[in-house]
N, C-alpha and C. Protein backbone atom coordinates (compact mmCIF):
# COMPACT_ATOMS: atom_id res chain seq x y z
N UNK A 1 40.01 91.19 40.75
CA UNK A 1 39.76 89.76 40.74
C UNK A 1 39.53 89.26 39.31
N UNK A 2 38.78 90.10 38.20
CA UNK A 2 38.66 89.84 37.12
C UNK A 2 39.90 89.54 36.13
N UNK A 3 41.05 90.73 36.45
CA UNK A 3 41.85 90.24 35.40
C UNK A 3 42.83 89.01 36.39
N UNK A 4 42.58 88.30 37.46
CA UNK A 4 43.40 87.24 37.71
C UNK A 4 42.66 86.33 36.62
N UNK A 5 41.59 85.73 36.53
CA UNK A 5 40.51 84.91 35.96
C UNK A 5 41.08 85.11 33.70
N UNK A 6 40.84 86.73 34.03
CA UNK A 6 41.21 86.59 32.52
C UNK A 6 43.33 86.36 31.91
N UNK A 7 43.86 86.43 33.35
CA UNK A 7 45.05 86.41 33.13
C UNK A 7 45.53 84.70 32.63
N UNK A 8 44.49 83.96 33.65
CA UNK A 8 44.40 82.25 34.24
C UNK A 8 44.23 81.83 32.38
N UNK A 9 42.79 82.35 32.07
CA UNK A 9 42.24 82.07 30.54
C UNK A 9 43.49 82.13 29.51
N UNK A 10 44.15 83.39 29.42
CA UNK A 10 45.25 83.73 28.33
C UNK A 10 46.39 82.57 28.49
N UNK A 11 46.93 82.62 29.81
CA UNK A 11 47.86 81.77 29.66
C UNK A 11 47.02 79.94 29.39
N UNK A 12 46.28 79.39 29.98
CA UNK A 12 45.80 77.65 30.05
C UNK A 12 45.60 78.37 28.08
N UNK A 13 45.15 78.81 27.48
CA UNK A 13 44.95 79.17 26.19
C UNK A 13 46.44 78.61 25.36
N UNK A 14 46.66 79.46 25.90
CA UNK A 14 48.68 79.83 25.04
C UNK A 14 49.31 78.38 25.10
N UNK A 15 49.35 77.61 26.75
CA UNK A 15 49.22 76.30 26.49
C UNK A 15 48.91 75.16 25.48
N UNK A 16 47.64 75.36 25.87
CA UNK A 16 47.39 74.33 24.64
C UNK A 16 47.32 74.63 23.48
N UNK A 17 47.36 75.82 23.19
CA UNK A 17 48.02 76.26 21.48
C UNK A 17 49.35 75.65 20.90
N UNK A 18 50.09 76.12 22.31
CA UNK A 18 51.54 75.72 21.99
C UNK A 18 51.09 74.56 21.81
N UNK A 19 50.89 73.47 22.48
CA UNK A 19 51.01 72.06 22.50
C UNK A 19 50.40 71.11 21.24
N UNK A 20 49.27 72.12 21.10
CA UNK A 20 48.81 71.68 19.57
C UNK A 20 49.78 72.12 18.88
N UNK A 21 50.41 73.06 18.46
CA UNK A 21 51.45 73.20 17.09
C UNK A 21 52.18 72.15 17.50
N UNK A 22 52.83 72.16 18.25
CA UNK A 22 53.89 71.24 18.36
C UNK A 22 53.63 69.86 18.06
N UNK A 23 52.26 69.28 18.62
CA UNK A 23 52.20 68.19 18.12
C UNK A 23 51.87 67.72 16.83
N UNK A 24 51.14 68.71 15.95
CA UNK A 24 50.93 68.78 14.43
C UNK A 24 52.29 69.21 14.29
N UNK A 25 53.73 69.68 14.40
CA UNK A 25 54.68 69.94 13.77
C UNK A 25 54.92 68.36 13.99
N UNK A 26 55.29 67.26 14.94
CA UNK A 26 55.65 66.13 15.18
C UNK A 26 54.65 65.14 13.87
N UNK A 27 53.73 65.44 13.70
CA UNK A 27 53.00 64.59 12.69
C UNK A 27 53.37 64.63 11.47
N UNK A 28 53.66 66.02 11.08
CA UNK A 28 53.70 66.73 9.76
C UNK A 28 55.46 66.10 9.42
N UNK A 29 56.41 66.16 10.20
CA UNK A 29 57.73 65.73 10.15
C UNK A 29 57.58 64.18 10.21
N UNK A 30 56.57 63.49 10.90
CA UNK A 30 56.57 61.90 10.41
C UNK A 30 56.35 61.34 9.53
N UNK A 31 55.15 62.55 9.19
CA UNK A 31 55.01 61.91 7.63
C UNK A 31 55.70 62.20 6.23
N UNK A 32 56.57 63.30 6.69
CA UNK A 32 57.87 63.92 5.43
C UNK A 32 58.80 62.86 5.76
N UNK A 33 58.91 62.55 6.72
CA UNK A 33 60.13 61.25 6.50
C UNK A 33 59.91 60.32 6.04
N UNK A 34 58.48 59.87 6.71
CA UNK A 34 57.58 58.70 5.85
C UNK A 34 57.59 58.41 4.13
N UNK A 35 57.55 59.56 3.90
CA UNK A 35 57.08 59.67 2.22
C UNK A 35 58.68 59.54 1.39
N UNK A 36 59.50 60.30 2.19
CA UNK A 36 60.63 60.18 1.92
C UNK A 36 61.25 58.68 2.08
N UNK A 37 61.30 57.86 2.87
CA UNK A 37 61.53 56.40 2.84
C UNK A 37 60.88 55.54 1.86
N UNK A 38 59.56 55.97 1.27
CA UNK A 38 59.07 56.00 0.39
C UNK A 38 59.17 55.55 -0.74
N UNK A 39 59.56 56.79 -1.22
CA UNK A 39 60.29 57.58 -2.66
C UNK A 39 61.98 56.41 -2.31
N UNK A 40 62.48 56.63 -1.42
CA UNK A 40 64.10 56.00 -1.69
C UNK A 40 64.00 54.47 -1.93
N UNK A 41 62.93 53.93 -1.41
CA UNK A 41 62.67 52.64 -1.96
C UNK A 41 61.56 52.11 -2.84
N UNK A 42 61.79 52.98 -3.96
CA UNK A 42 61.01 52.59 -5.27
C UNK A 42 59.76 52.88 -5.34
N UNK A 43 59.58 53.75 -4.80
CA UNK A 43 58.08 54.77 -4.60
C UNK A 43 57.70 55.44 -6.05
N UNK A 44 58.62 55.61 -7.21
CA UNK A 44 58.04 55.99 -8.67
C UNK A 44 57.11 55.20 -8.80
N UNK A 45 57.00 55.59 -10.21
CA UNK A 45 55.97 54.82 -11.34
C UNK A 45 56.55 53.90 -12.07
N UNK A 46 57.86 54.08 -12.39
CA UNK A 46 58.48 53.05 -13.19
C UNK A 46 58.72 51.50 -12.64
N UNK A 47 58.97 51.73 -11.10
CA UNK A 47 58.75 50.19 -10.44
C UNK A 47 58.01 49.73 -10.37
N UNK A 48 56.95 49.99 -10.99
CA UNK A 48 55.65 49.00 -10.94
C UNK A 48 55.37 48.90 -9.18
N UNK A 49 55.67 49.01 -8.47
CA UNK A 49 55.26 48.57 -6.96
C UNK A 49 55.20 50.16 -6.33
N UNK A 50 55.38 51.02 -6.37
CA UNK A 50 55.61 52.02 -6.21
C UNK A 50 53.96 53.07 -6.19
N UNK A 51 53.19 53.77 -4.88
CA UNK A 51 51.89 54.03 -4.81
C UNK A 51 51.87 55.33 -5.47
N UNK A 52 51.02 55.20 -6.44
CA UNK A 52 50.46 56.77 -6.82
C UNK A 52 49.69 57.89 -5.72
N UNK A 53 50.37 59.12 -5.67
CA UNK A 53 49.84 59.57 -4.64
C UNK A 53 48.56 60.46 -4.73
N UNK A 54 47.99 60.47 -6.06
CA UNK A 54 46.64 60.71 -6.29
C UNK A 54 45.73 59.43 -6.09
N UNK A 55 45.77 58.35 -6.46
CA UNK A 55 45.00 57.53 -6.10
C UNK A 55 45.14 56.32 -5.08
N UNK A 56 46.29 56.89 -4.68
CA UNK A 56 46.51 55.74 -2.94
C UNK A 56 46.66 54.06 -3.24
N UNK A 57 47.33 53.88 -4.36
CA UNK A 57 47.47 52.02 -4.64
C UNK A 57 48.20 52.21 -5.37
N UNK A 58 49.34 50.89 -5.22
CA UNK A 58 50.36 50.20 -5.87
C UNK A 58 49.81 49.77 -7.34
N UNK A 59 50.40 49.61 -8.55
CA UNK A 59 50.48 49.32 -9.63
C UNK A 59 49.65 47.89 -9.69
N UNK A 60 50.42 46.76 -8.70
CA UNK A 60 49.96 45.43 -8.56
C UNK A 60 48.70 45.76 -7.84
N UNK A 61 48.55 46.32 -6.75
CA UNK A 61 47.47 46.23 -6.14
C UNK A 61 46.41 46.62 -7.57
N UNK A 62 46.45 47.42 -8.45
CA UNK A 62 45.23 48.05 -9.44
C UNK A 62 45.00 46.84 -10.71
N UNK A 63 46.27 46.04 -10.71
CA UNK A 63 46.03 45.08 -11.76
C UNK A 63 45.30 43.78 -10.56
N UNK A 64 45.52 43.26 -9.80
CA UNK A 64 44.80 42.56 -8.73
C UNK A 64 43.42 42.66 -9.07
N UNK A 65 43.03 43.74 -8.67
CA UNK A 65 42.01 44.47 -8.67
C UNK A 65 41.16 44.38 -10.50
N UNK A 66 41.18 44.62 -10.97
CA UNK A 66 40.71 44.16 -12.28
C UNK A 66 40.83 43.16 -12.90
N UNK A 67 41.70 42.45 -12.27
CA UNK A 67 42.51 40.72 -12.82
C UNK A 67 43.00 41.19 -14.16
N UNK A 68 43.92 42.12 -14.43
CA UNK A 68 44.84 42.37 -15.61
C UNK A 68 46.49 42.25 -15.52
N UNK A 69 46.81 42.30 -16.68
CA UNK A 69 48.46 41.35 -16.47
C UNK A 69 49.09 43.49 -16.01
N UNK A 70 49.86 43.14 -15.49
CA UNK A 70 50.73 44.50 -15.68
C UNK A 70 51.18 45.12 -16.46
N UNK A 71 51.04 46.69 -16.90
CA UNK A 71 51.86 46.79 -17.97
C UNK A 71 53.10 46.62 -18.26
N UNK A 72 53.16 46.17 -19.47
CA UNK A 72 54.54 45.72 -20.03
C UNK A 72 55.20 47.04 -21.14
N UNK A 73 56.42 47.23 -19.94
CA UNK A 73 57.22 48.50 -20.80
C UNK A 73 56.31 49.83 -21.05
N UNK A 74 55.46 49.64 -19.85
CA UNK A 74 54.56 51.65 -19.86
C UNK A 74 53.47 51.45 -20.80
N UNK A 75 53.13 50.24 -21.49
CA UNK A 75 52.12 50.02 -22.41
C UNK A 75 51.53 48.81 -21.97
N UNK A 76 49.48 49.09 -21.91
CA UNK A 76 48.53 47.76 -21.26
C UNK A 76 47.99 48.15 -22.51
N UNK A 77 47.05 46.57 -22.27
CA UNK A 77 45.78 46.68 -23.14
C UNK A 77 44.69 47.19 -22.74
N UNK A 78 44.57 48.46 -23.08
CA UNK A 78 43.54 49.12 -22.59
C UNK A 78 42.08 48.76 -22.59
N UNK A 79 41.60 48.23 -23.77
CA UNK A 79 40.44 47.73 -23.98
C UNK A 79 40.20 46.64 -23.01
N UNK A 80 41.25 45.66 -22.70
CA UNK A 80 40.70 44.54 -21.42
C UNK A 80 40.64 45.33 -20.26
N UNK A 81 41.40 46.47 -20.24
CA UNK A 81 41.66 47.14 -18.96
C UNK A 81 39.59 47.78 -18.74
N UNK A 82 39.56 48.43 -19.79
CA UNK A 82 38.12 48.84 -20.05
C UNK A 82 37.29 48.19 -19.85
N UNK A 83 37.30 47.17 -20.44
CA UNK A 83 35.91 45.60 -20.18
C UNK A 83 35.70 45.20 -19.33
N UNK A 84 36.93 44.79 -18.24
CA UNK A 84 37.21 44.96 -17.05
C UNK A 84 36.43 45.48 -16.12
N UNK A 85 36.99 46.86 -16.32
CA UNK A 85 36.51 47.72 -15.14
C UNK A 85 34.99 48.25 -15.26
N UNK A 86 34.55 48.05 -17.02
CA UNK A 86 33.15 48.41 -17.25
C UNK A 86 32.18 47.34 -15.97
N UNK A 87 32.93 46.27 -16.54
CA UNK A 87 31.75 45.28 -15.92
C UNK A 87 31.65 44.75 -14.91
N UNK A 88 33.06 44.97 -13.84
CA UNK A 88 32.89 45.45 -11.96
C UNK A 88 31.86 46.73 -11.69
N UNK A 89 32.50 47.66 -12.81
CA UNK A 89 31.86 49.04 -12.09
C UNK A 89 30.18 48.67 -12.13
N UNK A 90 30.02 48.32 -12.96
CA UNK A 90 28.11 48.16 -13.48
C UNK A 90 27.85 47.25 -12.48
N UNK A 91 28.54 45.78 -11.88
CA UNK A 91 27.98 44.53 -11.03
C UNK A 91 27.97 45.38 -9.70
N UNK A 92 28.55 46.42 -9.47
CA UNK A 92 28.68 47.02 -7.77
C UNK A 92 27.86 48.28 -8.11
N UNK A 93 26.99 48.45 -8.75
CA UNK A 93 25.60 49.63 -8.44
C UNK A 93 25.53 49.63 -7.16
N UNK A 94 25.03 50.66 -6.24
CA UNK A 94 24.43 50.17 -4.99
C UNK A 94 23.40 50.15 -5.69
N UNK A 95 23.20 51.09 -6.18
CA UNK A 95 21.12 51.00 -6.37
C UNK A 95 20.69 49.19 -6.92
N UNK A 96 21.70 48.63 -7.44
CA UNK A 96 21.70 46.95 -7.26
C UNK A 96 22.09 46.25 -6.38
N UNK A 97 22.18 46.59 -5.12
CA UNK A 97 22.74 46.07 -4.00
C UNK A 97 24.27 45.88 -3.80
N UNK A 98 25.17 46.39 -4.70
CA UNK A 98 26.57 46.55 -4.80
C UNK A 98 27.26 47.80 -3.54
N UNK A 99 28.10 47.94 -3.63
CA UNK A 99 29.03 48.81 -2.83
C UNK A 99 29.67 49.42 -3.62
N UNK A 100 29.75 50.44 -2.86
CA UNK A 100 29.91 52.29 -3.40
C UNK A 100 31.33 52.30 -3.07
N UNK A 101 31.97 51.63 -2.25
CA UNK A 101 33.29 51.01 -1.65
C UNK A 101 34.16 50.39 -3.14
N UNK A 102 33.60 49.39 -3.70
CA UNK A 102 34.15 48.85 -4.30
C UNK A 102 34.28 49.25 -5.58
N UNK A 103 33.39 50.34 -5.70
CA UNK A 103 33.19 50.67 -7.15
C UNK A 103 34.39 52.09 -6.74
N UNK A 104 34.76 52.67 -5.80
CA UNK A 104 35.32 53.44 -6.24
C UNK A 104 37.09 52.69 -5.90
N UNK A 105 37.02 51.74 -6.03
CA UNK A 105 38.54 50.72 -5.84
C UNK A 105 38.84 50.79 -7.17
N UNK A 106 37.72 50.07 -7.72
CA UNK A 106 37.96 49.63 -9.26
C UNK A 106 38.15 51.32 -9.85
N UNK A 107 37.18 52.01 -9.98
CA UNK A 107 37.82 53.36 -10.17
C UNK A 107 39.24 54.10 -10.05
N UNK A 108 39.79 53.73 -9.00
CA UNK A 108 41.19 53.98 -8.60
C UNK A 108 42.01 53.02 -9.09
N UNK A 109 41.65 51.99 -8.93
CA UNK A 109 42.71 50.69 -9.86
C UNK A 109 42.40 51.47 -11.68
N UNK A 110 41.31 51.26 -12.54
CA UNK A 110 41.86 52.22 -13.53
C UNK A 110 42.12 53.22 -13.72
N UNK A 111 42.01 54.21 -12.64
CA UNK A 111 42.84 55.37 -13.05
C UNK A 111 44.26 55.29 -12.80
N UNK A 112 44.78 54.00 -11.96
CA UNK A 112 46.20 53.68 -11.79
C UNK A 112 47.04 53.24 -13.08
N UNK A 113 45.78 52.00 -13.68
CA UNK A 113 46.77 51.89 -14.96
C UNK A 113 46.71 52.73 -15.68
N UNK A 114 45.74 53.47 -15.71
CA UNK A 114 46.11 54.45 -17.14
C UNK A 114 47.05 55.36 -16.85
N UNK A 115 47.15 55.98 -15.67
CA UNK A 115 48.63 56.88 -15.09
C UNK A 115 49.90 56.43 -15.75
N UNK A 116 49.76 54.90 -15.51
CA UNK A 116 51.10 54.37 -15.88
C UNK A 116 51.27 53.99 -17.15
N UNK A 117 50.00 53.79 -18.10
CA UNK A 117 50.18 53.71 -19.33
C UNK A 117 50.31 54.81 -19.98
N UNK A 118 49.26 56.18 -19.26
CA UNK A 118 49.22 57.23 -20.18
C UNK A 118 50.41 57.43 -21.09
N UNK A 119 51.51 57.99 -20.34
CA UNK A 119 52.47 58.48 -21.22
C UNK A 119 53.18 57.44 -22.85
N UNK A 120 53.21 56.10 -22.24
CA UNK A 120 53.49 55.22 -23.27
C UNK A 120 52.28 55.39 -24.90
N UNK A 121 51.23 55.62 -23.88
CA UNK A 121 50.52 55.60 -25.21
C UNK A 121 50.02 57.04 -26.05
N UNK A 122 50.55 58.08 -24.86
CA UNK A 122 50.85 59.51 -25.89
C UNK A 122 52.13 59.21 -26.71
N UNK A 123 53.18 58.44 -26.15
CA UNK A 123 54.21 58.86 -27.31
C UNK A 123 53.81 57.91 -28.02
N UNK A 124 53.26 57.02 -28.22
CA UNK A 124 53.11 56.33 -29.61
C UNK A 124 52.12 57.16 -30.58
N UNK A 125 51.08 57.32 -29.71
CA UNK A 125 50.42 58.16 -30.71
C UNK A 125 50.85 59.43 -31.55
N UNK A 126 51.99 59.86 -31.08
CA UNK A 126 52.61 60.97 -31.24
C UNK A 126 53.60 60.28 -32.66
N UNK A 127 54.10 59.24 -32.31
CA UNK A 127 55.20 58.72 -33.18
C UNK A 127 54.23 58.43 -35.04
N UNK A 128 52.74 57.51 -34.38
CA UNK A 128 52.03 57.53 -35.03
C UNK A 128 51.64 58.42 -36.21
N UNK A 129 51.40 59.94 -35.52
CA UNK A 129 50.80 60.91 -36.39
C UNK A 129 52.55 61.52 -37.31
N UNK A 130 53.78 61.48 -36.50
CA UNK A 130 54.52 61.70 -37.31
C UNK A 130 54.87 60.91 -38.45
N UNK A 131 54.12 59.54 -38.71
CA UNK A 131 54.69 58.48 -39.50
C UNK A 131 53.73 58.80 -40.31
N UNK A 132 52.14 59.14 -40.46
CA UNK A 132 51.56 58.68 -41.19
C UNK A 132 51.39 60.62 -41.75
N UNK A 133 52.16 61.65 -41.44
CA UNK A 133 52.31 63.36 -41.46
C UNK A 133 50.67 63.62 -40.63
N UNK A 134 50.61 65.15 -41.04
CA UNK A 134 49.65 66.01 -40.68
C UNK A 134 49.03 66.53 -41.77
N UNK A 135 47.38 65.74 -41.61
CA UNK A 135 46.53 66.10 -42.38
C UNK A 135 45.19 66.84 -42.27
N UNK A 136 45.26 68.25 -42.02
CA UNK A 136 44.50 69.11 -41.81
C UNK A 136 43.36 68.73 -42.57
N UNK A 137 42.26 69.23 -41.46
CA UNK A 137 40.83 68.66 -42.32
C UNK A 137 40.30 70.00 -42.86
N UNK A 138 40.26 70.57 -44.22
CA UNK A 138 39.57 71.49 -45.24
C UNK A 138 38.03 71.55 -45.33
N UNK A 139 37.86 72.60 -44.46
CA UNK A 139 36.25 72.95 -44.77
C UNK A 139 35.97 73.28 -46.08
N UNK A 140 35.10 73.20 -47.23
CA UNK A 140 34.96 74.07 -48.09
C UNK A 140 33.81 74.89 -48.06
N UNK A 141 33.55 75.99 -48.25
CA UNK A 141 32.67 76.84 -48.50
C UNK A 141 31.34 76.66 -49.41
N UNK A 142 30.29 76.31 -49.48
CA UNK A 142 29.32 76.22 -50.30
C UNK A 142 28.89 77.30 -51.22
């Protein structure tokens, strides 16, 4: 009588195992197509409209969000971008009655522009140090 009971267990088991993979395989394939429809309609960085998939927002949505113009040609003004976001992040303390919500928006809105500026403003800086050479700083010995 026992192994009918443990036979009943193995299989209702195997069931809903199966049925769980299968339905996480159905999720996992919605959202590869998803991402893929995505990407084919201007899902980069270079379209400006296009969501970063580390920080979950559109380009516009992160300038919205700080009230800054978009970057122009992979290069912002960082410093408004900074002043900006200094002085949301500080007005939404909770420990000042602010939201922990909003402060980590503004967080994600500048880490969006700088994603999209970063590279513009490594190669300048790069172009920079080749224009002006390489000037090693000389310890001297006492």
């Amino acid at each position: 009588m026992a192994y009918r009971y443990i036979t009943q267990v193995v299989l209702v088991g195997t069931r809903v195992l199966g049925r769980a993979f299968a339905e996480a395989y159905k999720q996992a394939s919605a959202s590869s197509q998803y991402q893929r429809a995505q990407a084919k309609n201007g899902g980069g960085t270079g379209g400006g409209g296009g969501v970063n998939l580390s920080t979950g927002m559109t380009l516009d949505e992160a300038c919205k969000i700080l009230n800054v113009k978009p970057p122009q040609g992979g290069k912002a003004n960082m410093e408004e971008v900074m002043d900006r976001f200094k002085r949301l992040f500080d007005s939404n303390e909770p420990k000042n009655g602010g939201s922990f919500y909003l402060q980590s928006k503004i967080l994600r809105a500048r880490e969006r522009i700088e994603a999209e500026a970063g590279p513009a403003m490594e190669k300048a800086a790069q172009e920079a140090e080749v224009k002006e050479g390489w000037n090693p700083k000389v310890y001297k010995d006492r």
